[in-house]
N, C-alpha and C. Protein backbone atom coordinates (compact mmCIF):
# COMPACT_ATOMS: atom_id res chain seq x y z
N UNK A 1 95.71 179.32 63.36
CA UNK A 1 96.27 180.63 63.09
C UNK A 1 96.52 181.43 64.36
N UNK A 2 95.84 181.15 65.20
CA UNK A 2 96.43 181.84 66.96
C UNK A 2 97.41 181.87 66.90
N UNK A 3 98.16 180.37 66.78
CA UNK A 3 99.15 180.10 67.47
C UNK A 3 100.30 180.91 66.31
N UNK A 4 99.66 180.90 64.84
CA UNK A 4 100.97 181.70 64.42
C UNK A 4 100.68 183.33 64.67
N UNK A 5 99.68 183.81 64.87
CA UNK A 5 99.73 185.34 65.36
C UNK A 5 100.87 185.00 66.33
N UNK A 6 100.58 184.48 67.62
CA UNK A 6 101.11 184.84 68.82
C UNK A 6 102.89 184.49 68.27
N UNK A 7 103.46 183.77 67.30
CA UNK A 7 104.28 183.24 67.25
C UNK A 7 104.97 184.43 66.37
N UNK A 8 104.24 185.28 65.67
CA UNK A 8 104.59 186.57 65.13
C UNK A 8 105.04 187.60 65.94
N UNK A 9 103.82 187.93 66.83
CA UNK A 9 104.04 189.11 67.72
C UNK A 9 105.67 188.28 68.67
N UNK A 10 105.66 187.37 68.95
CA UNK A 10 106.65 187.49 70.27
C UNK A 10 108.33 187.03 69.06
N UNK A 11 108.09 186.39 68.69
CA UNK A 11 109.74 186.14 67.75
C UNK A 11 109.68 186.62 66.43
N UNK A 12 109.01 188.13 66.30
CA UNK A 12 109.23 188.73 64.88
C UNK A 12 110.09 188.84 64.29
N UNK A 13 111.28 188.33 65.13
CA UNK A 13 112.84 189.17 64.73
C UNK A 13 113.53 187.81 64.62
N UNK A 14 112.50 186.51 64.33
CA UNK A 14 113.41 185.28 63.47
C UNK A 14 112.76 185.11 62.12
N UNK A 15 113.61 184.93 61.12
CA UNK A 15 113.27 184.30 59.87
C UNK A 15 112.13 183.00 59.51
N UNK A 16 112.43 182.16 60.24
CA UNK A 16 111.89 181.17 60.48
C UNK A 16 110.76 181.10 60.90
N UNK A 17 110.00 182.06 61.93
CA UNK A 17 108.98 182.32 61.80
C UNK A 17 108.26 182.90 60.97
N UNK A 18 108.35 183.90 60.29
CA UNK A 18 107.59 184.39 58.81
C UNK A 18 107.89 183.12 57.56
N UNK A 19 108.90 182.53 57.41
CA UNK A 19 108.58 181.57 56.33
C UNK A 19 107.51 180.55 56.74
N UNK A 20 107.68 180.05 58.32
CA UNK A 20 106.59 178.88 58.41
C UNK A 20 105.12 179.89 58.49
N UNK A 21 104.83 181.32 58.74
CA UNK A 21 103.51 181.41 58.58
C UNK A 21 103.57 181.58 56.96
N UNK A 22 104.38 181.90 56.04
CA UNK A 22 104.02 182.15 54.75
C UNK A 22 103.17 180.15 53.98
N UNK A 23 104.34 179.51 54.60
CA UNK A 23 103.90 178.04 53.87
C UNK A 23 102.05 177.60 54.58
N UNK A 24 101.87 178.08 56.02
CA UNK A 24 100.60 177.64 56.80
C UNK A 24 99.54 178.50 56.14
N UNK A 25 99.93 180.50 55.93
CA UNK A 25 99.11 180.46 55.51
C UNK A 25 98.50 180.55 53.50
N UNK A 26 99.77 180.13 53.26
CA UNK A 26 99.77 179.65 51.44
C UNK A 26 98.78 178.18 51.13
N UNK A 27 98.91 177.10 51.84
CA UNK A 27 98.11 176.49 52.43
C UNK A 27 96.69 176.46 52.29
N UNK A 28 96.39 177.42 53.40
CA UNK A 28 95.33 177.71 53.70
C UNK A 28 94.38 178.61 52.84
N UNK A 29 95.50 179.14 51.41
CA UNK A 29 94.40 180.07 50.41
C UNK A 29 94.69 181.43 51.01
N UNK A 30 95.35 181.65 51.92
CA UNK A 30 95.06 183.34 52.96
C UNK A 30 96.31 184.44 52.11
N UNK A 31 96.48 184.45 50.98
CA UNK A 31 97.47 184.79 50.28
C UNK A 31 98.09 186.11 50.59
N UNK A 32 96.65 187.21 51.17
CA UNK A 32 97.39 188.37 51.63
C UNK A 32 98.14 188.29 53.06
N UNK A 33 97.55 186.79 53.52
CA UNK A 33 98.63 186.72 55.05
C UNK A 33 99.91 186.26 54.55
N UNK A 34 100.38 185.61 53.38
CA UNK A 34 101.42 185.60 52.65
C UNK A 34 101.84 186.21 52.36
N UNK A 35 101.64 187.04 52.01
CA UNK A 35 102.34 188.39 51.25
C UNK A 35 102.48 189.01 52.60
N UNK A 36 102.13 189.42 53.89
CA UNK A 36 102.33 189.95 54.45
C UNK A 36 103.65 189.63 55.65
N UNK A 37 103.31 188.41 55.62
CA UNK A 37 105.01 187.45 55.86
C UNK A 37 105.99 187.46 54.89
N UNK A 38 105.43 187.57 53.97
CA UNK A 38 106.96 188.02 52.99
C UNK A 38 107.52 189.20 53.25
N UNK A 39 106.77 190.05 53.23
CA UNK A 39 107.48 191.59 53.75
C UNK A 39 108.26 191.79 54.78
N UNK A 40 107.40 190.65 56.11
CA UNK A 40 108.29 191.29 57.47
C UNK A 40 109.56 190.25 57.28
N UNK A 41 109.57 189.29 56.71
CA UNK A 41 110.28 188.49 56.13
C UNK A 41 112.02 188.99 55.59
N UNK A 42 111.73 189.88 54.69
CA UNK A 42 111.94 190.54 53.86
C UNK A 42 113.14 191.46 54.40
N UNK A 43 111.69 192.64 55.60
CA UNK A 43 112.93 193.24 56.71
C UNK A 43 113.50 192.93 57.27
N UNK A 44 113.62 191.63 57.56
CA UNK A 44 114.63 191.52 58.67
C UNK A 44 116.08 190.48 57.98
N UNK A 45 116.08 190.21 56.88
CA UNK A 45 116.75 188.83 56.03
C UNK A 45 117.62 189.85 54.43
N UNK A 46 118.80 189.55 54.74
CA UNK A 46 119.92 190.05 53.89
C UNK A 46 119.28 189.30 52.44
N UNK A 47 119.55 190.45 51.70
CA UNK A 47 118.94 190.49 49.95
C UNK A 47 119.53 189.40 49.65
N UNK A 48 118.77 188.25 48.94
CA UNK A 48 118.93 187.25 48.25
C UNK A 48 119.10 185.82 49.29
N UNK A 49 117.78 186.05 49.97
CA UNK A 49 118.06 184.99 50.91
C UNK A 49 117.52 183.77 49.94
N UNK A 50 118.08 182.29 49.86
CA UNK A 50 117.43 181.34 48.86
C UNK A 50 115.67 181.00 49.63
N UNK A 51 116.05 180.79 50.88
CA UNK A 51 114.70 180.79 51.57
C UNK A 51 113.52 181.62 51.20
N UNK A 52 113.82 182.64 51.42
CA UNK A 52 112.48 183.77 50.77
C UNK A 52 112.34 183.55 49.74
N UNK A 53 113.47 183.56 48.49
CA UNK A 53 112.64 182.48 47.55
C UNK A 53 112.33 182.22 46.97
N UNK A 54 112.39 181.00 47.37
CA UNK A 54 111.77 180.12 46.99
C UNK A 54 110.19 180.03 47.76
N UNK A 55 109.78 180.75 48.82
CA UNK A 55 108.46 181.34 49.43
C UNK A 55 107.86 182.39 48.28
N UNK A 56 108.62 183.47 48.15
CA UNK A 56 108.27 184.01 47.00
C UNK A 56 107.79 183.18 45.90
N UNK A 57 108.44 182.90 45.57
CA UNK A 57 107.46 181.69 43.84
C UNK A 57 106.75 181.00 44.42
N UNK A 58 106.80 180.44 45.80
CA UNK A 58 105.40 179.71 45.98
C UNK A 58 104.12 180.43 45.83
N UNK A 59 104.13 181.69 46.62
CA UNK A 59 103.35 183.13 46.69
C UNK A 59 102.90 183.17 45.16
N UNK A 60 103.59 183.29 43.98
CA UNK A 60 103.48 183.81 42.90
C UNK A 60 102.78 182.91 41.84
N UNK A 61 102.86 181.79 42.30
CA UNK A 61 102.19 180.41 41.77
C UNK A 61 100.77 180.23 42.35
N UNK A 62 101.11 180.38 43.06
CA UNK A 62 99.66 180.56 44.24
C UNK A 62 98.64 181.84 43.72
N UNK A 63 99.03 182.84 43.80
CA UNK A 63 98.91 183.82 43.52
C UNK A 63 98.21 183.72 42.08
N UNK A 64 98.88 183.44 41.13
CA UNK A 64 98.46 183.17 39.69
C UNK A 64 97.44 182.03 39.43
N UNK A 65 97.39 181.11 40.58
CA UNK A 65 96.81 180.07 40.30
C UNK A 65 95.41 180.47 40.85
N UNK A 66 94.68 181.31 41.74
CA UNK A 66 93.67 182.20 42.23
C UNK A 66 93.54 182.76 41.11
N UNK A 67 93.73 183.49 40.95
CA UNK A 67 93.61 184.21 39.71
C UNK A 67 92.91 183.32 38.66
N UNK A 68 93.93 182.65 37.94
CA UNK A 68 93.45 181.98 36.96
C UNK A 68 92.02 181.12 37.04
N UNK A 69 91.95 180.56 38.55
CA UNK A 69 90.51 180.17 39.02
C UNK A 69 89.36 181.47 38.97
N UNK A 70 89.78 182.32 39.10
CA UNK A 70 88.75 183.30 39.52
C UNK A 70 88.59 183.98 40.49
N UNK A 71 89.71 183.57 41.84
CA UNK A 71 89.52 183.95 43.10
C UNK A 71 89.84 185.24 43.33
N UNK A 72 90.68 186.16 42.24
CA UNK A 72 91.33 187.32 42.34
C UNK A 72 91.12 188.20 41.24
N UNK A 73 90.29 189.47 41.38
CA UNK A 73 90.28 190.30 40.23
C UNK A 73 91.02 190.54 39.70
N UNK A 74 90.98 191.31 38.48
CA UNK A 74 92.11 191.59 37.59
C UNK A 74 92.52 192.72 37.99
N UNK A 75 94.08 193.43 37.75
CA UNK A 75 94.37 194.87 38.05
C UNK A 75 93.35 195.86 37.47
């Protein structure tokens, strides 16, 4: 995960970097570091990119699938 901080801070302003930290840290269970690459994601990428997504439903599957284990309180 260093290497994707540092890969955040210096090329924030490519796409490609927020989708590969969303898949490393979806992965890894770190779901709010997902969600948080989706956002900067988000700002910088014209509405209806297919890339985001399809990151998005990974997020949301993921997301639900915590949940449904137990890993995530309820609203």
């Amino acid at each position: 995960t260093k290497y994707l901080n540092l890969l955040q801070e210096h090329a924030k302003d490519q796409l490609q970097t927020h989708l590969m930290c969303c898949e490393v840290f979806r992965r890894k269970g770190r779901l709010l570091k997902v969600l948080q690459a989706i956002k900067r994601a988000s700002a910088i990428t014209p509405r209806g990119n297919p890339e985001l997504h399809v990151c998005c439903v990974r997020f949301l599957k993921a997301f639900e699938a915590a949940r449904q284990a137990g890993g995530v309180p309820p609203p």
